[in-house]
Protein backbone atom coordinates (compact mmCIF):
# COMPACT_ATOMS: atom_id res chain seq x y z
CA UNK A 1 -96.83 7.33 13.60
CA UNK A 2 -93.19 8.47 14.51
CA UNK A 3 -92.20 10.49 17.04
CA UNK A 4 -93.46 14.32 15.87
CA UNK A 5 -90.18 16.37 16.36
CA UNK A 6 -91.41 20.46 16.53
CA UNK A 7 -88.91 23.21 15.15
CA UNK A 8 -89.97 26.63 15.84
CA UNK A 9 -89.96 29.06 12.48
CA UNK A 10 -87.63 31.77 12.63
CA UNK A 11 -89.88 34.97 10.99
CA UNK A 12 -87.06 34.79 7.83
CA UNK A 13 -87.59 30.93 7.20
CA UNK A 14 -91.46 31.05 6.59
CA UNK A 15 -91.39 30.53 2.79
CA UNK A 16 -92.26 26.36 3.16
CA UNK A 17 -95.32 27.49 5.50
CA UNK A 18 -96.61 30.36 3.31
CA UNK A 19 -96.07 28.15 0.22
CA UNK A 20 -98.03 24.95 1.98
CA UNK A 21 -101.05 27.94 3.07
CA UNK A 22 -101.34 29.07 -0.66
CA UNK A 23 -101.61 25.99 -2.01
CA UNK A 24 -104.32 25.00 0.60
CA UNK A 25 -106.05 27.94 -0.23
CA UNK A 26 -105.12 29.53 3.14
CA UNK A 27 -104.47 33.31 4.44
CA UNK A 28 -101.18 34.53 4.40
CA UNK A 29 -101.53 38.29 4.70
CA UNK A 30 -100.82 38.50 8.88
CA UNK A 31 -97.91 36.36 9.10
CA UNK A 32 -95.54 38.65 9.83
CA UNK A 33 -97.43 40.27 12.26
CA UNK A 34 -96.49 40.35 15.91
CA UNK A 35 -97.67 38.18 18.28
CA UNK A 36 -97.14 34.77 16.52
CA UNK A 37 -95.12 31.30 16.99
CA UNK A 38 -94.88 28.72 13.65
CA UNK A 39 -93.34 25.59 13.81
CA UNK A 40 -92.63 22.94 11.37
CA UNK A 41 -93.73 19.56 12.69
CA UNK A 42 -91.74 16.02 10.89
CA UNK A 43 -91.28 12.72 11.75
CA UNK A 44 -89.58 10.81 9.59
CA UNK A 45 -90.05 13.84 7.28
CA UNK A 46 -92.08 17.14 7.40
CA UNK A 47 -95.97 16.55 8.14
CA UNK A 48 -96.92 20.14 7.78
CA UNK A 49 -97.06 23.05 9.78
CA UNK A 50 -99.21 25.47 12.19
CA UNK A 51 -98.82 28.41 14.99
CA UNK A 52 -100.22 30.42 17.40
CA UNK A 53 -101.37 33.56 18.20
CA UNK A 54 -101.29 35.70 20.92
CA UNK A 55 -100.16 35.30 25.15
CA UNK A 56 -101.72 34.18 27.97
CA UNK A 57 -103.91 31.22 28.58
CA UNK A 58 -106.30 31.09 25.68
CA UNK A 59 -104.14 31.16 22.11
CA UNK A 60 -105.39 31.14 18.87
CA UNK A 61 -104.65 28.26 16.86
CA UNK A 62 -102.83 29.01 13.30
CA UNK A 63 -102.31 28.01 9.76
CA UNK A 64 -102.30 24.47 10.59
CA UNK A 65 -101.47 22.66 7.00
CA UNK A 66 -101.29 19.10 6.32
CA UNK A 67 -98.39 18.43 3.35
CA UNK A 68 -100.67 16.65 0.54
CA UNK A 69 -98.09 13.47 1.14
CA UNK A 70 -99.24 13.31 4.41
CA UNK A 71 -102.77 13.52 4.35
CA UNK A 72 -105.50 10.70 5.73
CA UNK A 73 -102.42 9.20 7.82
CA UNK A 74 -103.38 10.34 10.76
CA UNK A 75 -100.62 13.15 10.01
CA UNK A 76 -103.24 15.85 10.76
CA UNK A 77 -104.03 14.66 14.64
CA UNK A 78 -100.79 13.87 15.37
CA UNK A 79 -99.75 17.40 14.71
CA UNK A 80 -102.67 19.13 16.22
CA UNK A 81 -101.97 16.93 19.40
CA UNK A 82 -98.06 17.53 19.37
CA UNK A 83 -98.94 21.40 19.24
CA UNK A 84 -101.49 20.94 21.89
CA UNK A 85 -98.60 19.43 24.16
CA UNK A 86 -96.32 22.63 23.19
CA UNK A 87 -99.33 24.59 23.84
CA UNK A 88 -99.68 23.20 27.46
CA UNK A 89 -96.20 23.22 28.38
CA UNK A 90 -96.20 27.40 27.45
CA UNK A 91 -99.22 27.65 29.87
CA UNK A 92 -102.26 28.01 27.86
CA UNK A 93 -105.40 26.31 29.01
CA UNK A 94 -107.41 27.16 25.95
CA UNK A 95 -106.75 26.94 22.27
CA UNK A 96 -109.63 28.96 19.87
CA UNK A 97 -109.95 28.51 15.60
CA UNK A 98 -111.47 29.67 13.01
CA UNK A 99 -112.55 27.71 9.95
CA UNK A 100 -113.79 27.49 7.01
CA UNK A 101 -113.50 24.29 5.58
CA UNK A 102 -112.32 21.83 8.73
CA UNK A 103 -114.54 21.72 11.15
CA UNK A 104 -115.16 17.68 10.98
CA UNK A 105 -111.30 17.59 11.25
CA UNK A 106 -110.85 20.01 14.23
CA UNK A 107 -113.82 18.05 16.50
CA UNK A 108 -112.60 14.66 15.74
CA UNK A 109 -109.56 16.32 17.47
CA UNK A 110 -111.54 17.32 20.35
CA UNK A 111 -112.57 20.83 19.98
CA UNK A 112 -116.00 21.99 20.06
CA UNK A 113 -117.93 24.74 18.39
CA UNK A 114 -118.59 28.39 20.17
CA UNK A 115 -120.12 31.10 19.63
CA UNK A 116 -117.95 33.43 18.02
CA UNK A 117 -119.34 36.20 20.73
CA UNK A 118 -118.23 34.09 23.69
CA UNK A 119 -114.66 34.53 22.13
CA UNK A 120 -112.24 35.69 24.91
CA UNK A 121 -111.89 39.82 24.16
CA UNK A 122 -107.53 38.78 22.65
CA UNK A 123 -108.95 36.29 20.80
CA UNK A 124 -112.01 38.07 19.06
CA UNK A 125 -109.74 40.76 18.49
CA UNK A 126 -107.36 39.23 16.09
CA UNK A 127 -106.85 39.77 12.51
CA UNK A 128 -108.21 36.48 11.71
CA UNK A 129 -111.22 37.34 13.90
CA UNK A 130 -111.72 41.04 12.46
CA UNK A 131 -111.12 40.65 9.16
CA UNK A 132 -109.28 37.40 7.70
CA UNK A 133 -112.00 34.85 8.11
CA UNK A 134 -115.55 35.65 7.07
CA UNK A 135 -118.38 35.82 9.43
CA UNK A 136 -119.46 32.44 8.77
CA UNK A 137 -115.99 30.38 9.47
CA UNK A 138 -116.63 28.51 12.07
CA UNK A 139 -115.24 29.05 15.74
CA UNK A 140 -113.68 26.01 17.62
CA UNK A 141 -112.15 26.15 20.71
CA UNK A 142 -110.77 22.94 23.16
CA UNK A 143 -109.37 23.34 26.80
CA UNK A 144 -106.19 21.69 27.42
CA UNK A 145 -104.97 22.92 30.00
CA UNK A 146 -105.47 21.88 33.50
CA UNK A 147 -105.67 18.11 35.08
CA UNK A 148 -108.59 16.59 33.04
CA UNK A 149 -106.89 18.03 30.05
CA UNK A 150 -103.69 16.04 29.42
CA UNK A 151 -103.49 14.22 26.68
C-alpha cells in the first residue's frame, strides 16, 4: 500500500461521500449536522472515505466506506489506521462506532466491543447513538491515544 494522503471535506463537496454511503447501504441523514470532520483518503487514487464526530478526547468514528475497487486490499485498514493517526494528532485518546454489518472488520483493526451503556455521555448522545443505528448495531470502541497506543 501507498502512502494514504487525507483531504479534509469541505461541507459543499460531500456528494462522492454521500454517494459511496448510499450505495453501501449507509446513513446519510446527519451529515450536515454540526460537529463533524470527513475526509477523503487516496493513494494512488481514492480508497474511500470516513469522519468524525464530536470534540474532546473520545470521537465517534464516521461513515467509513471502502470504494468497491478497493475492497479486500487491505484498503479498509489502511484507512482506518491513517484516520487513527489524524485522530491522535487532534488529541483524542478514544475512538467509539457503531455497526451493523462490520464488526469482524473493525476488531481485526483493533477495536473491541462495549457496552453501549458504558458509552462516554457525547458519545451516547449522538444522532447515530439516539436514533440512526438500531439498538442492536454493535458498539466498538479502541484507545489510541496515549504511549502504548501509537501505531
Amino acid at each position: 500500500m501507498n502512502t494514504i494522503h487525507v483531504t479534509p471535506l469541505a461541507r459543499d463537496a460531500l456528494h462522492e461521500l454521500i454517494a459511496a454511503l448510499d450505495a453501501a447501504g449507509l446513513p446519510t441523514t446527519d451529515l450536515m449536522d454540526d460537529g463533524r470532520l470527513f475526509f477523503q483518503f487516496d493513494d494512488t487514487s481514492t480508497l474511500g472515505f470516513a469522519g468524525m464526530e464530536g470534540d474532546g478526547a473520545d470521537r465517534l468514528l464516521r461513515s467509513v466506506v471502502v470504494l468497491p475497487s478497493r475492497r479486500h486490499a487491505g484498503a479498509g485498514v489502511a484507512l482506518v489506521a491513517a484516520l487513527e493517526r489524524l485522530a491522535r494528532s487532534q488529541g483524542v485518546d478514544r475512538l467509539h462506532l457503531l455497526t451493523t454489518t462490520a464488526r469482524p472488520f473493525f476488531e481485526r483493526c483493533g477495536f473491541t466491543i462495549a457496552d453501549r451503556a458504558s458509552a462516554p455521555p457525547a458519545i451516547a448522545a449522538s444522532r447515530e447513538f439516539r436514533t440512526l443505528c438500531p439498538s442492536s448495531a454493535a458498539y466498538l470502541a479502541k484507545s489510541i491515544g496515549g504511549p502504548d497506543a501509537a501505531a
